[in-house]
N, C-alpha and C. Protein backbone atom coordinates (compact mmCIF):
# COMPACT_ATOMS: atom_id res chain seq x y z
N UNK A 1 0.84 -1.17 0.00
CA UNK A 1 0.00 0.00 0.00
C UNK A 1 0.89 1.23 0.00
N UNK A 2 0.42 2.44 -0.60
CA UNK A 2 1.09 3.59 -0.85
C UNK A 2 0.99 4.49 0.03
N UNK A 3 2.06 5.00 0.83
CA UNK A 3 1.95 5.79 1.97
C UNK A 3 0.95 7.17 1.57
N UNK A 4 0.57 7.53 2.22
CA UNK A 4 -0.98 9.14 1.85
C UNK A 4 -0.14 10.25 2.09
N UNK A 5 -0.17 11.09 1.18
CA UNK A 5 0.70 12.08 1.98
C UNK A 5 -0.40 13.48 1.40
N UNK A 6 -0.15 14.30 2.21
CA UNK A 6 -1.62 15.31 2.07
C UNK A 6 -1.99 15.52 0.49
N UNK A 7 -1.46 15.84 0.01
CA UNK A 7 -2.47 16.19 -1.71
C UNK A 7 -2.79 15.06 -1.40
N UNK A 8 -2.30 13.60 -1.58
CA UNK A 8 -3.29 12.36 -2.15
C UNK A 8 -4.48 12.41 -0.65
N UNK A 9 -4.29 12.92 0.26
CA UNK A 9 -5.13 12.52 1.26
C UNK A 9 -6.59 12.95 0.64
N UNK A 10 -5.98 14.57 0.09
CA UNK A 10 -7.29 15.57 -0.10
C UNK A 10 -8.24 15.17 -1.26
N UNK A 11 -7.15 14.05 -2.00
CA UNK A 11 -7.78 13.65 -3.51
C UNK A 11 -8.49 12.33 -3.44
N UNK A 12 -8.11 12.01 -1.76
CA UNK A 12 -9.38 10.85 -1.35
C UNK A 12 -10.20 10.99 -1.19
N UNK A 13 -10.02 12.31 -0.02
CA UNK A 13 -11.18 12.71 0.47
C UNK A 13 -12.63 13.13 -0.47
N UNK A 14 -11.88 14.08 -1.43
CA UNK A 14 -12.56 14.90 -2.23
C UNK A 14 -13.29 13.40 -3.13
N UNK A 15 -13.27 12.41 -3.60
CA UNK A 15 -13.41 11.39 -4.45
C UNK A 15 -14.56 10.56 -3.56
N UNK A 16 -14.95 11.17 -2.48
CA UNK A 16 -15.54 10.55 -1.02
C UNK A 16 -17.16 11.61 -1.87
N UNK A 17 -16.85 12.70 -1.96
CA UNK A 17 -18.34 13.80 -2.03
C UNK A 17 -19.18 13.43 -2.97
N UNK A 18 -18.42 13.03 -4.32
CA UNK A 18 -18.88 12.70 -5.30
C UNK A 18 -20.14 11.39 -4.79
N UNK A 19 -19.43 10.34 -5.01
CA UNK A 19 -20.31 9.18 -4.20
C UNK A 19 -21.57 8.97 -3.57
N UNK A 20 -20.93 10.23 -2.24
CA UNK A 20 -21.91 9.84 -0.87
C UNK A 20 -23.21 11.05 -1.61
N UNK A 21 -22.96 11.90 -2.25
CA UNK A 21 -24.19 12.91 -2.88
C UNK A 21 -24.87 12.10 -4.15
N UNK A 22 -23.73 11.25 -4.94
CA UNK A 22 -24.86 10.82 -6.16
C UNK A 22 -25.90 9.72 -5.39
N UNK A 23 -25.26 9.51 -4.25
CA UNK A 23 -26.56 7.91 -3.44
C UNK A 23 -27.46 8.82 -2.69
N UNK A 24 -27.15 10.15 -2.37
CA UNK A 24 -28.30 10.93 -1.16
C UNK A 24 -29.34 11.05 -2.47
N UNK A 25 -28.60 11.53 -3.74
CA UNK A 25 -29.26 12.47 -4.47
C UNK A 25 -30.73 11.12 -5.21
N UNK A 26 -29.85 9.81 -5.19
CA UNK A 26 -30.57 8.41 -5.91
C UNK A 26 -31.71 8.20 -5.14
N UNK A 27 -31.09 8.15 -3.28
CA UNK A 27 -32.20 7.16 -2.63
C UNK A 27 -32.80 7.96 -2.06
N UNK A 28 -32.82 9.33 -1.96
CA UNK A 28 -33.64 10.17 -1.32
C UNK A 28 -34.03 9.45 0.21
N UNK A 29 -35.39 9.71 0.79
CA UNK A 29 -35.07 9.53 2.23
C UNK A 29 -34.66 8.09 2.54
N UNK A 30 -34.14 7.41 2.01
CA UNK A 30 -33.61 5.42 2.20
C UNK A 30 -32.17 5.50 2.25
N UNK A 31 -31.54 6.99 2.10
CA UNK A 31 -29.88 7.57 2.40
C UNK A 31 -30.48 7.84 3.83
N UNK A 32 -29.82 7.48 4.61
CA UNK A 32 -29.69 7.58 6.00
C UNK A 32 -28.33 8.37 6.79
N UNK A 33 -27.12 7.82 6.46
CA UNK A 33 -25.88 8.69 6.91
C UNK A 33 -24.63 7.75 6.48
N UNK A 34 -23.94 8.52 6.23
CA UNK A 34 -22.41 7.85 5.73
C UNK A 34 -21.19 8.18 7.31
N UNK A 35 -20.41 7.48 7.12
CA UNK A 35 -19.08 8.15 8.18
C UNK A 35 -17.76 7.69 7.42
N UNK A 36 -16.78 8.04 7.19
CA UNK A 36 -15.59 7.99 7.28
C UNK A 36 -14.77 7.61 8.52
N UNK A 37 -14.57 6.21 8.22
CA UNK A 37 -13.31 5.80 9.18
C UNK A 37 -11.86 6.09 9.43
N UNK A 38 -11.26 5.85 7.21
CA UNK A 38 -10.28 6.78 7.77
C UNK A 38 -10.40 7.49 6.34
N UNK A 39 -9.30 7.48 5.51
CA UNK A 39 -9.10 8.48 4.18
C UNK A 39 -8.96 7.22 3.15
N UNK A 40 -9.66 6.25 3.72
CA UNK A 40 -9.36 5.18 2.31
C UNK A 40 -11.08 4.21 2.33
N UNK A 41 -12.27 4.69 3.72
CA UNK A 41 -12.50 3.93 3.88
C UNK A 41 -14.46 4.82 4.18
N UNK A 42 -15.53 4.55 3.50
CA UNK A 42 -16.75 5.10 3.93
C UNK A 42 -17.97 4.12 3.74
N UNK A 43 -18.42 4.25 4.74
CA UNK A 43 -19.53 3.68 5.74
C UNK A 43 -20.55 4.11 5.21
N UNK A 44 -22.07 3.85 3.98
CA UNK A 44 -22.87 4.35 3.92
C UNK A 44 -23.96 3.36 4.68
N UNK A 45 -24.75 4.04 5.23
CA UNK A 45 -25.56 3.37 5.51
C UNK A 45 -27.24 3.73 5.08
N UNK A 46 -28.02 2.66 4.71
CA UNK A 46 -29.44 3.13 4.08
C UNK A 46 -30.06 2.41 4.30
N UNK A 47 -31.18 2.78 3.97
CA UNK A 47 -32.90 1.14 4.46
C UNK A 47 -32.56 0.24 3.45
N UNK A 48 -33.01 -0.86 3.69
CA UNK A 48 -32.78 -1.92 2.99
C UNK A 48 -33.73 -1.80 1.62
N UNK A 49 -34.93 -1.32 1.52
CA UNK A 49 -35.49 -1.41 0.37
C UNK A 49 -34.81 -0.18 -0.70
N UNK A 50 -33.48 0.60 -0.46
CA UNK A 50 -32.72 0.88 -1.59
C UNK A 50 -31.26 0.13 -2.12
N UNK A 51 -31.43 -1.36 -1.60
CA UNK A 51 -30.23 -1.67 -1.61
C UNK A 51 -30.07 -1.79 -3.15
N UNK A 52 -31.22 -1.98 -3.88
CA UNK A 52 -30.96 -2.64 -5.29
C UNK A 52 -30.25 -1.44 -6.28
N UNK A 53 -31.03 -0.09 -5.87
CA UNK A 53 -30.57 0.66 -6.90
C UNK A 53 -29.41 1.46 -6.50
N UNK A 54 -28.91 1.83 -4.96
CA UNK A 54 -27.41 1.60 -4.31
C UNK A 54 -26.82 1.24 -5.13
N UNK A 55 -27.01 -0.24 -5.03
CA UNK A 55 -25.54 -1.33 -5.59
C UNK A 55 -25.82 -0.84 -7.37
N UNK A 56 -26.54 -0.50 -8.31
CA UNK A 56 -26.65 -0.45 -9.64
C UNK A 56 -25.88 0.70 -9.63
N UNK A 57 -26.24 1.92 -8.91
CA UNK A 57 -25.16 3.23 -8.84
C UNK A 57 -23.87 3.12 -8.88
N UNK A 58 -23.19 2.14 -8.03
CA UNK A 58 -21.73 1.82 -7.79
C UNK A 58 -21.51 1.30 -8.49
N UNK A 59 -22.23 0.03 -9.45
CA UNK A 59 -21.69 -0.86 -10.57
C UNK A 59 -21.59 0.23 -11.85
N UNK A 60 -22.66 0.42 -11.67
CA UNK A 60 -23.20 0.85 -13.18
C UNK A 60 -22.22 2.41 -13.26
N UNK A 61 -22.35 3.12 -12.38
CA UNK A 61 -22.11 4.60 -12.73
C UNK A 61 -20.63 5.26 -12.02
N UNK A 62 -20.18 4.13 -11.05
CA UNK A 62 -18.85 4.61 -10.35
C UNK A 62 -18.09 3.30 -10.89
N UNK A 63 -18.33 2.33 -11.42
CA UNK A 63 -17.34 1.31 -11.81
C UNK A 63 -17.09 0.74 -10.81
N UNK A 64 -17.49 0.12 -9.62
CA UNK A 64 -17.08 -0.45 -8.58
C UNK A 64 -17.21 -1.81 -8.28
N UNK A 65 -16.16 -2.63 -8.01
CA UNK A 65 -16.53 -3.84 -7.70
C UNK A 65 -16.90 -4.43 -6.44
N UNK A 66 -17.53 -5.52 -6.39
CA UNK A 66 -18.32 -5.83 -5.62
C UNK A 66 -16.79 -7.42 -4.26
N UNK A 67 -16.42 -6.51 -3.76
CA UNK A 67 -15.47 -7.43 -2.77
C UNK A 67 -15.85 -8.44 -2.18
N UNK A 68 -16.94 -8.18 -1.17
CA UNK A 68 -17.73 -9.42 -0.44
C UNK A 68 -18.85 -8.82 -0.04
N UNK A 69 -19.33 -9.53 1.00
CA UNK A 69 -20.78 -8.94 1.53
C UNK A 69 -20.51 -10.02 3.01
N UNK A 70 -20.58 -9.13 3.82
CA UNK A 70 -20.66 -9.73 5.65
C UNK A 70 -21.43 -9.56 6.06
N UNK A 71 -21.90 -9.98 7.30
CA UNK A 71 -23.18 -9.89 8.51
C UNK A 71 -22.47 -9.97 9.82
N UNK A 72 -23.44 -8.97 10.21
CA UNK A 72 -23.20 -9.09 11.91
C UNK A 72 -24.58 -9.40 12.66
N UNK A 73 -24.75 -10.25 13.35
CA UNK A 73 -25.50 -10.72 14.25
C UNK A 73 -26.17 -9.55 15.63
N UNK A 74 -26.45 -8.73 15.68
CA UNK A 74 -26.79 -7.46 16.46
C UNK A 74 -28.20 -7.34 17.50
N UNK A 75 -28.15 -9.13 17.67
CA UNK A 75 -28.95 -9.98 18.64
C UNK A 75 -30.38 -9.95 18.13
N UNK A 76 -30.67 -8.58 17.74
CA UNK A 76 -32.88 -8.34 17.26
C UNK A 76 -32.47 -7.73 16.20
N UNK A 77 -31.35 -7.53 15.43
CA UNK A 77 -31.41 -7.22 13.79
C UNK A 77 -29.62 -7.63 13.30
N UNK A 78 -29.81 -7.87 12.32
CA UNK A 78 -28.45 -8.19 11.24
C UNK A 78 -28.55 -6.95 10.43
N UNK A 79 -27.08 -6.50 10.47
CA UNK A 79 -26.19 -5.39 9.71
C UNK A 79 -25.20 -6.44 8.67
N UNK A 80 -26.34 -5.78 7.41
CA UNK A 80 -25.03 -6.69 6.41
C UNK A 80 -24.87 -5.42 5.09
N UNK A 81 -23.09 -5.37 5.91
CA UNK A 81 -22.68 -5.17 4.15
C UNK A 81 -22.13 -5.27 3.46
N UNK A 82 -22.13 -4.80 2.35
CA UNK A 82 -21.49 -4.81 0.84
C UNK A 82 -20.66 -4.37 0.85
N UNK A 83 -19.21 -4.85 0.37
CA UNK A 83 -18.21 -4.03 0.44
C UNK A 83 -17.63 -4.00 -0.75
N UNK A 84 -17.55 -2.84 -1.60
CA UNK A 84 -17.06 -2.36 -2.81
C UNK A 84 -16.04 -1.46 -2.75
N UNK A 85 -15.18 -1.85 -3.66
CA UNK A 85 -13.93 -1.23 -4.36
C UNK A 85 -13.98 -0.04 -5.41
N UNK A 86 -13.51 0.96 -5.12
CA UNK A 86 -13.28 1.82 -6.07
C UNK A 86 -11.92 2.07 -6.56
N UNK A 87 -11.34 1.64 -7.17
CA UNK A 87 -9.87 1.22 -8.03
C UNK A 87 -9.54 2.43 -8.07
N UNK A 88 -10.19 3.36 -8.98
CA UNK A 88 -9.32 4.54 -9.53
C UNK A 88 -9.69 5.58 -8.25
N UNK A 89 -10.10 5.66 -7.21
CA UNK A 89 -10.53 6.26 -6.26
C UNK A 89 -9.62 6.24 -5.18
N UNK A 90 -8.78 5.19 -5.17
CA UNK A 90 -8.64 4.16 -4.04
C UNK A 90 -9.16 3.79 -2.51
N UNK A 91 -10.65 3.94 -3.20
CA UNK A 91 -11.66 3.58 -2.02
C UNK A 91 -11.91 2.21 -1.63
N UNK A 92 -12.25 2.24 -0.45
CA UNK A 92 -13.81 1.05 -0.19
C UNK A 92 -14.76 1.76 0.26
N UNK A 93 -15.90 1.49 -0.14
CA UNK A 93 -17.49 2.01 -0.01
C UNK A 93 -18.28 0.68 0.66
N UNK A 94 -18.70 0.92 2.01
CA UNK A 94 -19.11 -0.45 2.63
C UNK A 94 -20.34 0.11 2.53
N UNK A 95 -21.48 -0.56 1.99
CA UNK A 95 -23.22 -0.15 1.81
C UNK A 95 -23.55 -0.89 3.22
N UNK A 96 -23.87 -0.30 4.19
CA UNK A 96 -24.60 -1.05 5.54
C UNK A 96 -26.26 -1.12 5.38
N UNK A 97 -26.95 -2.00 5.00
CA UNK A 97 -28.64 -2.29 5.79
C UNK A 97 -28.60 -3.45 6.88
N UNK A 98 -29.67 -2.63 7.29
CA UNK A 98 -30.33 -3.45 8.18
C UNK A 98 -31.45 -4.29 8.31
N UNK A 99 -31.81 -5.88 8.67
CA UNK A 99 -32.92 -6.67 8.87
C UNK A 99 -33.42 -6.62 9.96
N UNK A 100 -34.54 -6.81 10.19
CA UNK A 100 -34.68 -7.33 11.65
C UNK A 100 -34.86 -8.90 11.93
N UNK A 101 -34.16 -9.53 12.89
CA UNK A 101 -33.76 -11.03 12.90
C UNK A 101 -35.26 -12.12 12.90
N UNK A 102 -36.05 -11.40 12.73
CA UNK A 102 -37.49 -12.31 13.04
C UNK A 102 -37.66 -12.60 11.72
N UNK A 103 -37.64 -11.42 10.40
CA UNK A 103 -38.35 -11.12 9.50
C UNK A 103 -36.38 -10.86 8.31
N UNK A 104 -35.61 -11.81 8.56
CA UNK A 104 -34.24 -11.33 8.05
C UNK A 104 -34.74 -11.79 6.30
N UNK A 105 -34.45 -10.51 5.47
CA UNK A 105 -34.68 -10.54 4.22
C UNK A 105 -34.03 -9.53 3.56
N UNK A 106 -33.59 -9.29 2.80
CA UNK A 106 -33.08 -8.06 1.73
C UNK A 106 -33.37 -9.00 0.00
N UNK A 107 -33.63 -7.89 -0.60
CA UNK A 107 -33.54 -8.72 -2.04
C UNK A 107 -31.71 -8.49 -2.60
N UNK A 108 -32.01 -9.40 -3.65
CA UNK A 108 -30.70 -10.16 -3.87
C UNK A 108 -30.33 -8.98 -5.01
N UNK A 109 -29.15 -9.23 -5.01
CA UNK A 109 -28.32 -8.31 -6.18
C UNK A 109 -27.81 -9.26 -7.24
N UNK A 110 -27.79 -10.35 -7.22
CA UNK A 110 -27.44 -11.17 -8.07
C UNK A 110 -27.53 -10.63 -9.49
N UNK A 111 -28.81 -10.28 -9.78
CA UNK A 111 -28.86 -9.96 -11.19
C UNK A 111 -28.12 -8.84 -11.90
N UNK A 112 -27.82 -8.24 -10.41
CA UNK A 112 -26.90 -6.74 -11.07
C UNK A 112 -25.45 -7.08 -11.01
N UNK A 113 -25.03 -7.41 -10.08
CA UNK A 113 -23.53 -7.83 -9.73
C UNK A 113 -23.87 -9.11 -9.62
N UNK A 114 -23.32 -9.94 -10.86
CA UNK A 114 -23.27 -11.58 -10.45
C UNK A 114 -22.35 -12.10 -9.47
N UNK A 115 -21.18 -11.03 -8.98
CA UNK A 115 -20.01 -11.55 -8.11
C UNK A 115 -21.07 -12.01 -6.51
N UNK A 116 -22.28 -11.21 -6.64
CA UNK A 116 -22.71 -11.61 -5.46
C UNK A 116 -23.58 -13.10 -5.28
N UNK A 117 -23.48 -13.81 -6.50
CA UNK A 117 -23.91 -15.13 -5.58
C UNK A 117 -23.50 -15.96 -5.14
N UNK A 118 -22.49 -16.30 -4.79
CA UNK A 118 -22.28 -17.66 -4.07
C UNK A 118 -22.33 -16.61 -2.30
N UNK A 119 -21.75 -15.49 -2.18
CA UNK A 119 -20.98 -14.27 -1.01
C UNK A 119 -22.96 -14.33 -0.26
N UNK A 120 -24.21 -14.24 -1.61
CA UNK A 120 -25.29 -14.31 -0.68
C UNK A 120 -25.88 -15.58 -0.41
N UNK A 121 -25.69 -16.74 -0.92
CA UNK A 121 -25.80 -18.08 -0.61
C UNK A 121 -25.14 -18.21 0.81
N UNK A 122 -23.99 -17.91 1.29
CA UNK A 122 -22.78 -18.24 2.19
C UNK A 122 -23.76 -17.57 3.42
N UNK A 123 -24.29 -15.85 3.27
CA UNK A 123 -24.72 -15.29 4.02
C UNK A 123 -26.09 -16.17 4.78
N UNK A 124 -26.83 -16.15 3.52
CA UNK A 124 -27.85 -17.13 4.14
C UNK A 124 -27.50 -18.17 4.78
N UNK A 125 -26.86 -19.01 4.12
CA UNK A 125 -26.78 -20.36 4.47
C UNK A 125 -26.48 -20.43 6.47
N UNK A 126 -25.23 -19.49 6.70
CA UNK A 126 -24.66 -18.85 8.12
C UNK A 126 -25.23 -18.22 8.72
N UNK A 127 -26.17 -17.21 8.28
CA UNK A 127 -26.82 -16.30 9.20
C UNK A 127 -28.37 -16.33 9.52
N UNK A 128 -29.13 -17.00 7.89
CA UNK A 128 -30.46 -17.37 7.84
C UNK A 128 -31.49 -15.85 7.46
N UNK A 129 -30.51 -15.37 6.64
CA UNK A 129 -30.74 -14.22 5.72
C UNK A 129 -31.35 -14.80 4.57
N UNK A 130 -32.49 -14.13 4.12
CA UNK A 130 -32.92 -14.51 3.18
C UNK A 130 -32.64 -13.82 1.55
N UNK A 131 -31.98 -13.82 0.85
CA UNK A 131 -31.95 -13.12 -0.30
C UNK A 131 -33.27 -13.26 -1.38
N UNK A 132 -34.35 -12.54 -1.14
CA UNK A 132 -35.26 -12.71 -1.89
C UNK A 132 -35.13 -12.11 -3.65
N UNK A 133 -35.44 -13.38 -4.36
CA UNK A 133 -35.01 -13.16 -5.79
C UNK A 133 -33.94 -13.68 -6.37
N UNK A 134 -33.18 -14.80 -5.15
CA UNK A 134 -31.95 -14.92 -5.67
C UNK A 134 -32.37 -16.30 -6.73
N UNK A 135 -31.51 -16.52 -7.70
CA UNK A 135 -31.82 -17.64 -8.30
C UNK A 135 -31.63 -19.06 -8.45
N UNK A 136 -30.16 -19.21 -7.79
CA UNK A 136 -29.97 -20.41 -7.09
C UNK A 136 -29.91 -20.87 -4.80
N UNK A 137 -30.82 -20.37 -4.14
CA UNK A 137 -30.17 -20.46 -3.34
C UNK A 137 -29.76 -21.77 -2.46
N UNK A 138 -29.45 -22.94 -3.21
CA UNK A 138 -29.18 -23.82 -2.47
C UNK A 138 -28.03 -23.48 -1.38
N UNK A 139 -27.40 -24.56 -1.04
CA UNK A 139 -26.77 -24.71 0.28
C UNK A 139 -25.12 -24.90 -0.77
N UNK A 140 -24.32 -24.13 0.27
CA UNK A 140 -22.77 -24.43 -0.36
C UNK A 140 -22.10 -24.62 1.03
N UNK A 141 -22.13 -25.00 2.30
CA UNK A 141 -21.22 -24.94 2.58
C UNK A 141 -21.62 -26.24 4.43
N UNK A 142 -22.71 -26.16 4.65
CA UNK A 142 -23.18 -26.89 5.47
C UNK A 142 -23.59 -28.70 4.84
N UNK A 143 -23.31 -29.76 5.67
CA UNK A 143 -23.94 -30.47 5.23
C UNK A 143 -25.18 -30.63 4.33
N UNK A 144 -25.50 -31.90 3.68
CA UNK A 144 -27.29 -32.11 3.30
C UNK A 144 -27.80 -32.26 4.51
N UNK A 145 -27.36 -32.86 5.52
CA UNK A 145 -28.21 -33.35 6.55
C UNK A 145 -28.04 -31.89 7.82
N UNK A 146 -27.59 -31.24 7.27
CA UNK A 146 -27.91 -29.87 8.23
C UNK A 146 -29.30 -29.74 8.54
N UNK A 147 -29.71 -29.28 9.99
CA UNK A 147 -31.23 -28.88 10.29
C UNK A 147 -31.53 -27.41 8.98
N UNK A 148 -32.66 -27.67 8.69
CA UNK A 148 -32.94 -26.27 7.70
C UNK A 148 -32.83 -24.99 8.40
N UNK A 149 -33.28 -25.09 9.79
CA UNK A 149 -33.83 -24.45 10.91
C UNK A 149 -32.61 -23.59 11.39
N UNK A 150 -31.84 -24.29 11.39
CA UNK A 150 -29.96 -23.71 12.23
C UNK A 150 -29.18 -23.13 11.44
N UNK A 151 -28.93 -22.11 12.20
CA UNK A 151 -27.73 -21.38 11.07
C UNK A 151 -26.20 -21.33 12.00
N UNK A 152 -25.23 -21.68 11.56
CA UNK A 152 -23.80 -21.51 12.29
C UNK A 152 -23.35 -20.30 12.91
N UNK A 153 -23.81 -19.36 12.53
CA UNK A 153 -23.05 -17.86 12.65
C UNK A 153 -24.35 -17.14 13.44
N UNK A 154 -25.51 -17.36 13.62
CA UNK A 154 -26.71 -16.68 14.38
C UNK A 154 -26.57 -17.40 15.75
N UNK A 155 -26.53 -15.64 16.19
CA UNK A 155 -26.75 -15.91 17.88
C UNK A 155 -28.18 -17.00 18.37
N UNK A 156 -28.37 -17.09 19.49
CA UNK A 156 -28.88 -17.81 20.07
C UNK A 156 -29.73 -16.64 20.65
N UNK A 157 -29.05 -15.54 21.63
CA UNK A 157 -29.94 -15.28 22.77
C UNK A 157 -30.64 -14.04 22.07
């Protein structure tokens, strides 16, 4: 990695406005708030029913690839996100929604970014996230004889 030294800091930063305004300007009130962790690294966070056209913005209109997609377990809701690359930026753009663990669902991105299916198969399969719309979601990583019911990575209490 390339040490930051202030111009490149400012030419991160500045590469940060663009972004976080074309998604306020897309999802209108489903943009919720972004943060900056450090000068390489931003946190958007939004309702889950803009995740689809989010992720089409970053593919489609910033060139961004699609890295992985994580979950956190947050006992009465799951925080899962997307974590995308911006190459010529030298960003990551992490998209955060939220489920609530009774009712865990987001629709699938598959059709926009194909990198995301096996990353939302894995999610489900571990957390018991549902990707609604996805097109294959069998099982990749648990036994056949796994309970349907149990997920490895979901809390208990």
């Amino acid at each position: 990695m390339l040490p930051l030294t202030a111009s490149s800091l400012v030419h991160v930063l500045s590469n940060v406005a663009p972004l976080v305004e074309k998604l306020r300007s897309v999802l209108g009130d489903r943009f919720q708030k972004y943060l900056t962790r450090n000068e390489r690294r931003a946190y958007v966070y939004i309702r889950k029913d803009g995740i689809r056209e989010c992720v089409r913005v970053l593919f489609d209109q910033f060139g961004a690839r699609l890295s992985t997609i994580s979950a956190v377990d947050r006992n009465f809701k799951f925080d899962v996100l997307y974590h995308f690359t911006l190459d010529q930026e030298g960003l990551v753009a992490s998209i955060c929604v939220s489920t609530p663990k009774q009712a865990a669902s987001l629709d699938s991105v598959t059709d926009i970014v194909p990198a995301a299916n096996w990353v939302e198969r894995e999610v489900q399969e571990l957390f018991g996230i549902k990707f609604v719309g996805h097109p294959s979601p069998g099982k990749l990583l648990t036994s056949d004889d796994w309970p349907e019911d149990e997920y490895p990575l979901r809390s208990t209490g």
